[in-house]
Protein backbone atom coordinates (compact mmCIF):
# COMPACT_ATOMS: atom_id res chain seq x y z
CA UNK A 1 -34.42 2.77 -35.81
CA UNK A 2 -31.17 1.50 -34.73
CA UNK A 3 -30.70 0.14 -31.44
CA UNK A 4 -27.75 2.51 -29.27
CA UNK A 5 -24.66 0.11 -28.91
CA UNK A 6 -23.99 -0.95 -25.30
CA UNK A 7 -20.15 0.40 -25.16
CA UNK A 8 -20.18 -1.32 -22.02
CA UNK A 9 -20.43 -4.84 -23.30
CA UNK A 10 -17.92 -4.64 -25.55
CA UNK A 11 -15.57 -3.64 -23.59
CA UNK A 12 -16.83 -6.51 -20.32
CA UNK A 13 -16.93 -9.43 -23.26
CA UNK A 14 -13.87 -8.47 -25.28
CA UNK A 15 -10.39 -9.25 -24.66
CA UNK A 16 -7.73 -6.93 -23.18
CA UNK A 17 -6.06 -5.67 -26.34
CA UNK A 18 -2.15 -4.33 -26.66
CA UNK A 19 -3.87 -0.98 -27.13
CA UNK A 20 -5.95 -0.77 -23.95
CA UNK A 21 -2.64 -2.22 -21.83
CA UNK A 22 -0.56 0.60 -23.47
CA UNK A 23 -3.36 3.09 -22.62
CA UNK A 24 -3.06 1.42 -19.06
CA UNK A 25 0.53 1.56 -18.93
CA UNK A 26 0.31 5.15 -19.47
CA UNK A 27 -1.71 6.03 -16.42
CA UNK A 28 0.33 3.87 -14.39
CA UNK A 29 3.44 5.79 -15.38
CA UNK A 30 1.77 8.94 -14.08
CA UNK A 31 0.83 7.19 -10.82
CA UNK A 32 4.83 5.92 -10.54
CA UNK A 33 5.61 10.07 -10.26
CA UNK A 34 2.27 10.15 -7.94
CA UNK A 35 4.21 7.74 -5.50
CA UNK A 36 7.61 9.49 -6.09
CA UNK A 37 6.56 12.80 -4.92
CA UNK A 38 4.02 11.88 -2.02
CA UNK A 39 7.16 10.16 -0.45
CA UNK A 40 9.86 12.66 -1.42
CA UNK A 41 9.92 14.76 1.62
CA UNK A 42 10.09 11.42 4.42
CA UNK A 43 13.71 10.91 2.70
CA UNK A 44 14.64 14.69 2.74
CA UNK A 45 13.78 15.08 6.66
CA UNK A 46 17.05 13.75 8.10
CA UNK A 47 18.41 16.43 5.93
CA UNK A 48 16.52 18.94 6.04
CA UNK A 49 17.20 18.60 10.00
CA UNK A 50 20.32 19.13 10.17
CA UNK A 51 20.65 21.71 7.35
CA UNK A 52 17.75 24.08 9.10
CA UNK A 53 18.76 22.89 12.89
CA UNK A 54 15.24 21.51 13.56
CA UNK A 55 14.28 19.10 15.33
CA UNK A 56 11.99 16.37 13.74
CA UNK A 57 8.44 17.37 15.26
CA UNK A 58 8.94 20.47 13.20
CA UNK A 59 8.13 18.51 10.01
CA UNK A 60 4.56 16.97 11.24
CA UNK A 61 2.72 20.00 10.84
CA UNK A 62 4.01 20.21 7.01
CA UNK A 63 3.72 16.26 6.34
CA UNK A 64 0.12 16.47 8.28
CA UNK A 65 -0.73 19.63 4.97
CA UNK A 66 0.58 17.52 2.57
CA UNK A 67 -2.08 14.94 3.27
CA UNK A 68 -4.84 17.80 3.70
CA UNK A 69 -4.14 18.85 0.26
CA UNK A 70 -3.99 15.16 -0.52
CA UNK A 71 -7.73 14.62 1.24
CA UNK A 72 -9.21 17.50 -0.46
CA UNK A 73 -6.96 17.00 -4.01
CA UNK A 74 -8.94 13.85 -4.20
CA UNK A 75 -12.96 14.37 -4.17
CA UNK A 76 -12.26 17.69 -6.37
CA UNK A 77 -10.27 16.11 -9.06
CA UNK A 78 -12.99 12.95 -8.77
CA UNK A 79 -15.41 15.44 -9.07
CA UNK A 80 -13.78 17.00 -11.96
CA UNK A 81 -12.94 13.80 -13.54
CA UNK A 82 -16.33 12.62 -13.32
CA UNK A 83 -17.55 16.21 -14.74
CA UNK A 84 -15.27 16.60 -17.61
CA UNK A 85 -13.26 13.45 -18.25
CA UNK A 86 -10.76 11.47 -16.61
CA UNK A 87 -8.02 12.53 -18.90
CA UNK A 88 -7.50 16.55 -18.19
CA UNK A 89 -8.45 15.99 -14.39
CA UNK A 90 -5.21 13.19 -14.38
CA UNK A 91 -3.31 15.70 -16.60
CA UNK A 92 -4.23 18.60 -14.86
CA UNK A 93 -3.21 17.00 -11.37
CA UNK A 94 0.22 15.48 -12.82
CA UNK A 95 0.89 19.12 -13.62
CA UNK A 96 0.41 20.53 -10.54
CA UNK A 97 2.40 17.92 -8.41
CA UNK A 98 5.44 18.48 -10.80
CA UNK A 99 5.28 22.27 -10.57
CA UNK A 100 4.69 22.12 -6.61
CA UNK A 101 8.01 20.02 -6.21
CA UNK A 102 10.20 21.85 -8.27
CA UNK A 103 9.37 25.00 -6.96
CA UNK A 104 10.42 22.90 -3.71
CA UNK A 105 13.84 23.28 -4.08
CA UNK A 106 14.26 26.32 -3.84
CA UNK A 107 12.57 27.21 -0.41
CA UNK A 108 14.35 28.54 2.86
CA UNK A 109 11.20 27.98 5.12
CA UNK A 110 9.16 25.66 6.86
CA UNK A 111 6.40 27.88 5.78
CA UNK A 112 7.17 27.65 2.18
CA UNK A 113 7.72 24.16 2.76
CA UNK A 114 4.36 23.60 4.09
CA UNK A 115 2.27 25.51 1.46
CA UNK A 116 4.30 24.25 -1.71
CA UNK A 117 3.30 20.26 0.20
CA UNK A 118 -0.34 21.23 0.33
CA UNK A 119 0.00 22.07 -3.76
CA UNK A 120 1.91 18.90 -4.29
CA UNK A 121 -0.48 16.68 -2.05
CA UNK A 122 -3.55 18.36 -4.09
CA UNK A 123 -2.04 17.27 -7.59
CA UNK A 124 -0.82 13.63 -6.64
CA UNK A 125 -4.25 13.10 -4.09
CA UNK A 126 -6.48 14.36 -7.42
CA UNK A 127 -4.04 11.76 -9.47
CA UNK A 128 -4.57 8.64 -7.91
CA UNK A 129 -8.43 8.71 -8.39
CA UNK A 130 -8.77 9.72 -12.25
CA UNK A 131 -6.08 6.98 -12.50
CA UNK A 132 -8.06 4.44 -10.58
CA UNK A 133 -10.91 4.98 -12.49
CA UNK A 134 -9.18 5.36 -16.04
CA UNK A 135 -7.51 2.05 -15.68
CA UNK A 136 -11.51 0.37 -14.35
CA UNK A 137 -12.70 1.84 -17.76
CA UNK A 138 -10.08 0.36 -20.14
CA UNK A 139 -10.35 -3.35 -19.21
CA UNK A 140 -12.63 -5.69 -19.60
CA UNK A 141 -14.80 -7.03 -16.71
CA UNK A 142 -12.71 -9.75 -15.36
CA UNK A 143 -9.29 -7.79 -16.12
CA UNK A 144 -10.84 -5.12 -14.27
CA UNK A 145 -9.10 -5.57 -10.80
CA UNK A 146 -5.50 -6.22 -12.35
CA UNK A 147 -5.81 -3.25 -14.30
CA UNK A 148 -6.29 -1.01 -11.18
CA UNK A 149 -3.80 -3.02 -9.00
CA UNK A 150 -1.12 -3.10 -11.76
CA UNK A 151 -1.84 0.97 -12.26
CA UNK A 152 -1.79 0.92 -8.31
CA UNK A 153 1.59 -1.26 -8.22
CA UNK A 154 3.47 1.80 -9.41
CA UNK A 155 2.72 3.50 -6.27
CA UNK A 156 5.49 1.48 -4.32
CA UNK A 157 7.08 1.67 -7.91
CA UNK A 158 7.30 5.25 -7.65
CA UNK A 159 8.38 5.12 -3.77
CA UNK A 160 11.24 2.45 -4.72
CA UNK A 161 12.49 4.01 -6.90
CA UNK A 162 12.45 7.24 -5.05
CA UNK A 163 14.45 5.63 -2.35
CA UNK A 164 17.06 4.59 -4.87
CA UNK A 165 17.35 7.88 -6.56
CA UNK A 166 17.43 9.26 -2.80
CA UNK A 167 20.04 6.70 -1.68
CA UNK A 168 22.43 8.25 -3.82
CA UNK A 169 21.39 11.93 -4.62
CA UNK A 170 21.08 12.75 -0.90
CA UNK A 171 24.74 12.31 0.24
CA UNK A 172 26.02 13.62 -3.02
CA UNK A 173 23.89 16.99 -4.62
CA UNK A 174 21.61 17.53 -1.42
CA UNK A 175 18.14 17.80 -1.18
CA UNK A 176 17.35 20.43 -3.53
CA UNK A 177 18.63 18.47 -5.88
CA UNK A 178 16.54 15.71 -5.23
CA UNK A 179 13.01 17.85 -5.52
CA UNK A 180 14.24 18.95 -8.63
CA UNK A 181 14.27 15.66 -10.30
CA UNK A 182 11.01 14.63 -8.79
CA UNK A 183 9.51 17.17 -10.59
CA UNK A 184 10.87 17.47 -14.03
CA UNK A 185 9.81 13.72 -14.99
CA UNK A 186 6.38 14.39 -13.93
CA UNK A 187 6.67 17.78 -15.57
CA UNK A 188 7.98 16.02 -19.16
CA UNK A 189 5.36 12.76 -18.64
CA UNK A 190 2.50 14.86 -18.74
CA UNK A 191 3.47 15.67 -22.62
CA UNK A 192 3.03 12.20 -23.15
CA UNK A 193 -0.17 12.20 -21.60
CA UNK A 194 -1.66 15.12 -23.75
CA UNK A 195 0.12 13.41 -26.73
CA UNK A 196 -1.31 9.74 -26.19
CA UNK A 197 -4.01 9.45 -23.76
CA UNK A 198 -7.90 9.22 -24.72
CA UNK A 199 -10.41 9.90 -23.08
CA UNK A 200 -12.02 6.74 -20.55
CA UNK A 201 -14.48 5.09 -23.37
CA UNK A 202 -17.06 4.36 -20.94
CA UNK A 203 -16.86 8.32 -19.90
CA UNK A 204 -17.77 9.06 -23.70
CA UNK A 205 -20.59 6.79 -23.73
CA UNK A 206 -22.52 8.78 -20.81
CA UNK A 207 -22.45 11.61 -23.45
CA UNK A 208 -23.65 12.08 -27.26
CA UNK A 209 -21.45 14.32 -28.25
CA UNK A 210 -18.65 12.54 -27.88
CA UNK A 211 -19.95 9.53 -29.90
CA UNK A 212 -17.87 9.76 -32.56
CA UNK A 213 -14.56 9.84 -30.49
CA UNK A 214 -15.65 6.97 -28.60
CA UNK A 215 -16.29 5.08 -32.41
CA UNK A 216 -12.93 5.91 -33.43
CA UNK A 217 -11.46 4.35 -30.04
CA UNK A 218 -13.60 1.37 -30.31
CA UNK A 219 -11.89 0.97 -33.45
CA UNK A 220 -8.81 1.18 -32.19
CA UNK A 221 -9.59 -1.48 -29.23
CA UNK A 222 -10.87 -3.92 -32.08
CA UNK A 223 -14.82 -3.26 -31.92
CA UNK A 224 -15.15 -1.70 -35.40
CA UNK A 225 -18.54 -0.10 -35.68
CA UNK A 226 -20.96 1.90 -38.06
CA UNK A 227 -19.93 5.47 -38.68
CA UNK A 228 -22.80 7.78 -37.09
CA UNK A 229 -23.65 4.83 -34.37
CA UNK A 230 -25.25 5.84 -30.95
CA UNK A 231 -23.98 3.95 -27.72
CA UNK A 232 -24.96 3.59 -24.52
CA UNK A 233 -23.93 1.56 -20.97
CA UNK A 234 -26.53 -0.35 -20.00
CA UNK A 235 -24.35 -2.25 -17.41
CA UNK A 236 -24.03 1.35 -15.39
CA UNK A 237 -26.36 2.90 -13.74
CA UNK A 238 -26.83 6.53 -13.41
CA UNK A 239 -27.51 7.66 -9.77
CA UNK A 240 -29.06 10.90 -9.71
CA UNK A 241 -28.13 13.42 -7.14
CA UNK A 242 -24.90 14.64 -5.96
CA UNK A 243 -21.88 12.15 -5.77
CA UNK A 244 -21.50 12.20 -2.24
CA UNK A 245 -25.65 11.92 -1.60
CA UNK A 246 -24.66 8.51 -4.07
CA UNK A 247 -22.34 7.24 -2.15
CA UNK A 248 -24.01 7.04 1.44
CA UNK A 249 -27.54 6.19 -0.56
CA UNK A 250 -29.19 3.04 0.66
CA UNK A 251 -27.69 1.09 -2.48
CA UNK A 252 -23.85 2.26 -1.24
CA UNK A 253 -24.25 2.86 2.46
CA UNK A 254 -22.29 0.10 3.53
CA UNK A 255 -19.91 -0.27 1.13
CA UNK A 256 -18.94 2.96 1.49
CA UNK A 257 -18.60 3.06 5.28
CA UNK A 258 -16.99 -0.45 4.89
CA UNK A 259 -14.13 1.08 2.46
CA UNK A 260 -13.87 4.52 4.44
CA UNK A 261 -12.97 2.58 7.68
CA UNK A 262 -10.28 0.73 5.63
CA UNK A 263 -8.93 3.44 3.76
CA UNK A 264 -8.18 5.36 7.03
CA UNK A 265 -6.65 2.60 8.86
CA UNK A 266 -4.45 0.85 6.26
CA UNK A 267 -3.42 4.70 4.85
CA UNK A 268 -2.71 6.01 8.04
CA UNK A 269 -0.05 3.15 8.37
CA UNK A 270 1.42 3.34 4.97
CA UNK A 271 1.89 7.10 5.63
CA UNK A 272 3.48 6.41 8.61
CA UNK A 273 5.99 4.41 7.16
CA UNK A 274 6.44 6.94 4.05
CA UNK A 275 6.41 9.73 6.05
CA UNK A 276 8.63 8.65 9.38
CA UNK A 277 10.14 5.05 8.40
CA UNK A 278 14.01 7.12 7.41
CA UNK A 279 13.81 9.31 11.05
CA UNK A 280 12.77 5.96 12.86
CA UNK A 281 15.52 4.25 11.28
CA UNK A 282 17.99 6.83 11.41
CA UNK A 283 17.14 7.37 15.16
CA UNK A 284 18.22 3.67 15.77
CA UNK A 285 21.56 4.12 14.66
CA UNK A 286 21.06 4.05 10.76
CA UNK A 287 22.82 6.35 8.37
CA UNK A 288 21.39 8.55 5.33
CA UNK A 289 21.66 6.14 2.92
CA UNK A 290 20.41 2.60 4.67
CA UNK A 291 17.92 4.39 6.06
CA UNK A 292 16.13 5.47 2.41
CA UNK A 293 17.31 2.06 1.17
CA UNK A 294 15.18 0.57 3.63
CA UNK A 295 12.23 2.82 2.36
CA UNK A 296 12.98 1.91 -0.90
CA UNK A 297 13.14 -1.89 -0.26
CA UNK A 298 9.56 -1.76 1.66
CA UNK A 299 8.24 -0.32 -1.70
CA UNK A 300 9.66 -2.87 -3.62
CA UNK A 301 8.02 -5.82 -1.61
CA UNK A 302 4.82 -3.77 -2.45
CA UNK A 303 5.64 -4.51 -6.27
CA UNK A 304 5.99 -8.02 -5.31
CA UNK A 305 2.68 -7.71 -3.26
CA UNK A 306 0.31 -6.22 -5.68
CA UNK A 307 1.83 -8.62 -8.39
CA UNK A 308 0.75 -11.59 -6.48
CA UNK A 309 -2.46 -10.13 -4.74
CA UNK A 310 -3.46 -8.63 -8.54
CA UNK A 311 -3.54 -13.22 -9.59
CA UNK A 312 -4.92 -13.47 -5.85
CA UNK A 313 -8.27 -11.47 -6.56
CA UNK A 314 -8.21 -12.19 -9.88
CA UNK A 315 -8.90 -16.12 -8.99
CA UNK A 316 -10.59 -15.89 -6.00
CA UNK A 317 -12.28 -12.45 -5.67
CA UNK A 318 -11.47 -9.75 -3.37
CA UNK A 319 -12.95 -10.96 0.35
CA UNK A 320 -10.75 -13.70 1.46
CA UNK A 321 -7.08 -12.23 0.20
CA UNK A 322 -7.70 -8.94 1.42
CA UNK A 323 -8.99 -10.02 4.88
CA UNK A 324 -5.75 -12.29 5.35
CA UNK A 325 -3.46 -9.51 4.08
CA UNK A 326 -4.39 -7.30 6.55
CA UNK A 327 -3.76 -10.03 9.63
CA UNK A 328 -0.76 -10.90 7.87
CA UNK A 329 0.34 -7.17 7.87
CA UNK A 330 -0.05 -6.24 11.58
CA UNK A 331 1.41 -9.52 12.21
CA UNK A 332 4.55 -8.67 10.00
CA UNK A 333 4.97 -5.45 12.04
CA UNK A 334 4.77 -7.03 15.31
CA UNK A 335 7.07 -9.45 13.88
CA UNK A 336 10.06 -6.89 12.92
CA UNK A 337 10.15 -5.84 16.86
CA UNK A 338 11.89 -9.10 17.29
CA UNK A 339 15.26 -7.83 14.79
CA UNK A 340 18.38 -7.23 17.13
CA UNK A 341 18.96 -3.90 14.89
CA UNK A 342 21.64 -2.23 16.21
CA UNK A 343 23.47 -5.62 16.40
CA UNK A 344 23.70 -6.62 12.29
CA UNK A 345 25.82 -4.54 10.83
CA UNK A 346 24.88 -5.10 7.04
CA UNK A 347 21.09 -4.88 8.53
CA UNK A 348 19.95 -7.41 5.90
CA UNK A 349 16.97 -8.76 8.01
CA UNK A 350 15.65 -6.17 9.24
CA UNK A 351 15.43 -5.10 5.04
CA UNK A 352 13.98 -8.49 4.59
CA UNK A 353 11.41 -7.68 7.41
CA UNK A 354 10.41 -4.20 6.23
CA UNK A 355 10.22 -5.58 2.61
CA UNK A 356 7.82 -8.35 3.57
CA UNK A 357 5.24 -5.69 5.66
CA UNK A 358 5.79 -3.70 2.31
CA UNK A 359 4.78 -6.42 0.43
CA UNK A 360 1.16 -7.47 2.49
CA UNK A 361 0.79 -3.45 3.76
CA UNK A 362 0.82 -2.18 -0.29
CA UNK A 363 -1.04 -5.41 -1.58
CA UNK A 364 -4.27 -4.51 0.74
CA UNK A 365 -4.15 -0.65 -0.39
CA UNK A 366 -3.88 -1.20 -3.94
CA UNK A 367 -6.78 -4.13 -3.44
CA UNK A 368 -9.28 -1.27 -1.69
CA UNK A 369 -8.66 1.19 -4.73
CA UNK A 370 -9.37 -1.94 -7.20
CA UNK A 371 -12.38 -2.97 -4.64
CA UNK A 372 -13.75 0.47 -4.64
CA UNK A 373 -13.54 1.10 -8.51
CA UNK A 374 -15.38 -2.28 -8.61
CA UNK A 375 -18.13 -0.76 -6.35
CA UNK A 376 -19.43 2.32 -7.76
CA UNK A 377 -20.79 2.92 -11.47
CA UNK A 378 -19.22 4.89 -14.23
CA UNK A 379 -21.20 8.10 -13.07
CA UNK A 380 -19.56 8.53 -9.47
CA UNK A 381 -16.45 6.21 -9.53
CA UNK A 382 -13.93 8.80 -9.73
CA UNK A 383 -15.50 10.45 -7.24
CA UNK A 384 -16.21 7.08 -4.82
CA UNK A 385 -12.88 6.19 -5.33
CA UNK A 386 -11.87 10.02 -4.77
CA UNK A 387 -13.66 10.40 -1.21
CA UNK A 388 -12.60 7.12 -0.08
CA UNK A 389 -9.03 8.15 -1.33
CA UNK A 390 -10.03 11.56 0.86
CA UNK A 391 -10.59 9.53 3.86
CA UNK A 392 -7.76 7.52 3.76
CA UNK A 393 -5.69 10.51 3.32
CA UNK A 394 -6.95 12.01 6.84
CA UNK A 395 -5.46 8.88 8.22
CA UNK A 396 -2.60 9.42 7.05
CA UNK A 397 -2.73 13.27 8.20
CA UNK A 398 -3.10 11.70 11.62
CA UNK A 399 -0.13 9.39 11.28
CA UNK A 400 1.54 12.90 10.26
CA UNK A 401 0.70 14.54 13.57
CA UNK A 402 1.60 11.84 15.71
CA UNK A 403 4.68 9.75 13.66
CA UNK A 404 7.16 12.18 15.47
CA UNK A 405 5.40 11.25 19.01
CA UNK A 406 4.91 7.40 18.13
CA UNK A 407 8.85 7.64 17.15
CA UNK A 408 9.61 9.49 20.87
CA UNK A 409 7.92 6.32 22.48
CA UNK A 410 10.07 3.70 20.82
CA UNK A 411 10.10 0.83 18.26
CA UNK A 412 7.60 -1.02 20.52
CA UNK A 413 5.28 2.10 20.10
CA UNK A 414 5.91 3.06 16.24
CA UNK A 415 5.47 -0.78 15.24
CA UNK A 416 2.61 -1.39 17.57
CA UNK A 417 0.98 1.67 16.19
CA UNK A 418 1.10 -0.34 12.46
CA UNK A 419 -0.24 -3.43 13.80
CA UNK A 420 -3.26 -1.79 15.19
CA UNK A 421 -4.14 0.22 12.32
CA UNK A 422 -4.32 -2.95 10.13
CA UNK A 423 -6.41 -4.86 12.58
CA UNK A 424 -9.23 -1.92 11.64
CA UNK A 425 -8.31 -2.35 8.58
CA UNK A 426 -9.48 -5.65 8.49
CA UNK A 427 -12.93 -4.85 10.52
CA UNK A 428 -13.36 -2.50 7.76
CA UNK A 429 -13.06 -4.97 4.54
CA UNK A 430 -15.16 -7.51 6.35
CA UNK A 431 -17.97 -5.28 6.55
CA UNK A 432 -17.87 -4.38 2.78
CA UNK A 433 -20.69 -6.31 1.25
CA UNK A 434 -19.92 -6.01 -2.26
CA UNK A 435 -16.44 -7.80 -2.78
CA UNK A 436 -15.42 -9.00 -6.40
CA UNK A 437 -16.33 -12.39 -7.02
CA UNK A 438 -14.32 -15.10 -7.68
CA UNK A 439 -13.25 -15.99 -11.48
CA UNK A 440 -15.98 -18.59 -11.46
CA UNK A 441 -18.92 -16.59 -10.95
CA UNK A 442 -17.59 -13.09 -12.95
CA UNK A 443 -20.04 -14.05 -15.93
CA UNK A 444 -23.13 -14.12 -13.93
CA UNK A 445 -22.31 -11.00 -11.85
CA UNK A 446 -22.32 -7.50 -12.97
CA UNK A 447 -19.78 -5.12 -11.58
CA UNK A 448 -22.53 -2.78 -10.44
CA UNK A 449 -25.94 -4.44 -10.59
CA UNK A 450 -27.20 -4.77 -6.75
């Protein structure tokens, strides 16, 4: 009798073909739209203000739904993804998120405002996950953490380029207009998706039926194998019980408190830059524009950051650039207190500032998805990375609730408020046990054998 084929191994000892980076590059793109829309409404709340008269604590209750739906999007599209497949949970969500922001446009309420950013938080929350764990599945074992981070990078992609779109759409067509184009490319990508995008191969090998699928995509990654040939994933164990029973087992109990005290502390600051960075700006004395220009410019130092924290990891694991990259974020937050604002008119430090936090803030969030998609096995790592997701999400709920007070209290406050959050952050990676090693010791460590 023929012995199964270990799927797994292939994939961990072969090389990261132009096929798997496309496949990669696919899943990003949907995560680029992800980032677009989760950040679409903090550049639309200056002018949604004045068009509806309302002041901005109005808008916490609706930015504090969006990440509910975002915190419960997540562990029931990891669920699903880890149920039926990575690839109609990501399409499925991408759907959703498009639909939700269109139909955005054309509300006249804070009510419908509310309800259509619970719909839109569900789809991109349930996105991010499938994504995640896609991108883990397509590489090889030590191209495993730049495959997530570079999927991840198109979260401040996606926010950047938001910001520019915004920078310009805003004063000129409204916001409306703005909701509408953040959701017809989402909308029109997810085509693609259902047109190009397989299945996760490691996904197909937990399940005989779909071993001839995963042969023909082998084949297409460069491992050519006998027609009618079993596989299996020896590499990945298979944790009985329900995913969340898994993930606070005794073989993930730490870990996963480890990540969930990170995720809430570094997401509760991002969000609170996504969500109130414009009205903190634009309370200072900024207009519109500079004020979503600044958003945009913190997203694009966390391109920079996930670039150079993806070769960070890569070389010398996880633990020692992620613990620094938090310090270095709360002290970059602390540091922009010290930029006379109202007193440089072109404001270029001040972008130089909030571009640099972007930059360290976005390279330690992408580098806890990567960590946590390292963690758990094929069998509940949408869903690990989904409920950590989940959990970072109620942080940034919180941030939500209180942005508009931390704003009332001053720069001091708002910025203070950042640096805190990343100091957790921090207590919360250095209690993770199960970091990814160093490029030296990859061949002697298994992602997921503790």
């Amino acid at each position: 009798m023929t012995l199964p084929i270990d799927a797994g191994d292939l994939l961990d000892r072969g090389s990261w073909t132009r096929y798997q980076r496309l496949l990669t590059a696919l899943a990003a793109l949907a995560v680029i739209f992800d980032g677009f829309d989760i950040q679409i409404l903090g550049f639309a709340i200056p002018s949604l203000m004045r068009e509806w008269h309302l002041a901005r604590a109005s808008f916490a209750p609706v930015l504090a739904l969006g990440l509910a739906g975002m915190s419960g999007g997540s562990p029931i599209a990891g669920h699903l993804g880890d149920r039926y497949g990575r690839r109609p949970a990501l399409v499925g969500c991408v759907v959703l998120f498009g639909v939700a922001t269109v139909a955005t446009a054309f509300v006249h309420s804070l009510t419908a405002l509310a309800v259509l950013r619970v719909l839109t938080g569900m789809g991109a929350g349930g996105a991010l996950p499938n994504a995640a764990a896609l991108a883990a599945e397509l590489a090889p074992l030590s191209r495993r953490p730049a495959a997530v981070k570079l999927t991840f990078l198109c979260v401040p992609l996606g926010g950047m380029l938001g910001g520019l779109i915004a920078a310009r759409v805003l004063p000129l067509y409204g916001w409306r207009t703005l909701y509408q184009i953040g959701g017809a490319l989402p909308l029109a990508f997810a085509l693609v998706l259902l047109w190009a995008l397989p299945e996760s191969p490691r996904f197909l090998a937990q399940h005989p039926a779909n071993f001839p699928e995963l042969a023909r995509l082998l084949a297409r990654m460069g491992h050519a194998v006998a027609p009618g040939s079993a596989f299996q994933d020896r590499r990945e164990r298979k944790p009985g019980g329900a995913p969340l029973r898994t993930l606070l087992g005794p073989a993930f109990a730490r870990d996963t408190a480890g990540l969930w005290i990170a995720f809430f502390s570094c997401m509760m600051c991002v969000y609170l830059v996504f969500g109130w960075l414009p009205t903190m700006l634009t309370t200072q004395g900024l207009d519109s524009a500079t004020a979503s220009t600044g958003l945009a410019v913190f997203n694009f130092g966390g391109v920079l950051g996930v670039l150079v924290w993806s070769v960070l990891m890569t070389i010398l694991g996880s633990r020692g650039p992620m613990l620094s990259g938090a310090l270095a974020t709360a002290g970059s937050a602390l540091a922009i207190l010290l930029i006379p604002v109202q007193s440089q008119p072109d404001h270029t430090v001040l972008l130089l500032a909030l571009g640099l936090n972007g930059l360290l803030v976005n390279a330690v969030q992408t580098s806890m998805f990567a960590l946590a998609a390292h963690i758990y096995p094929t069998a509940v790592r949408a869903s690990g990375v989904a409920y950590a997701a989940g959990v970072g999400r109620i942080g940034g709920l919180v941030s939500s609730l209180f942005g508009a007070s931390l704003i009332g209290g001053g720069p001091a406050t708002y910025w203070g408020a950042l640096a805190a959050a990343m100091v957790c952050s921090f207590a919360g990676l250095a209690w993770v046990r199960s970091h990814f090693p160093a490029l030296g010791t990859q061949q002697n460590l298994g992602a997921h054998s503790k």
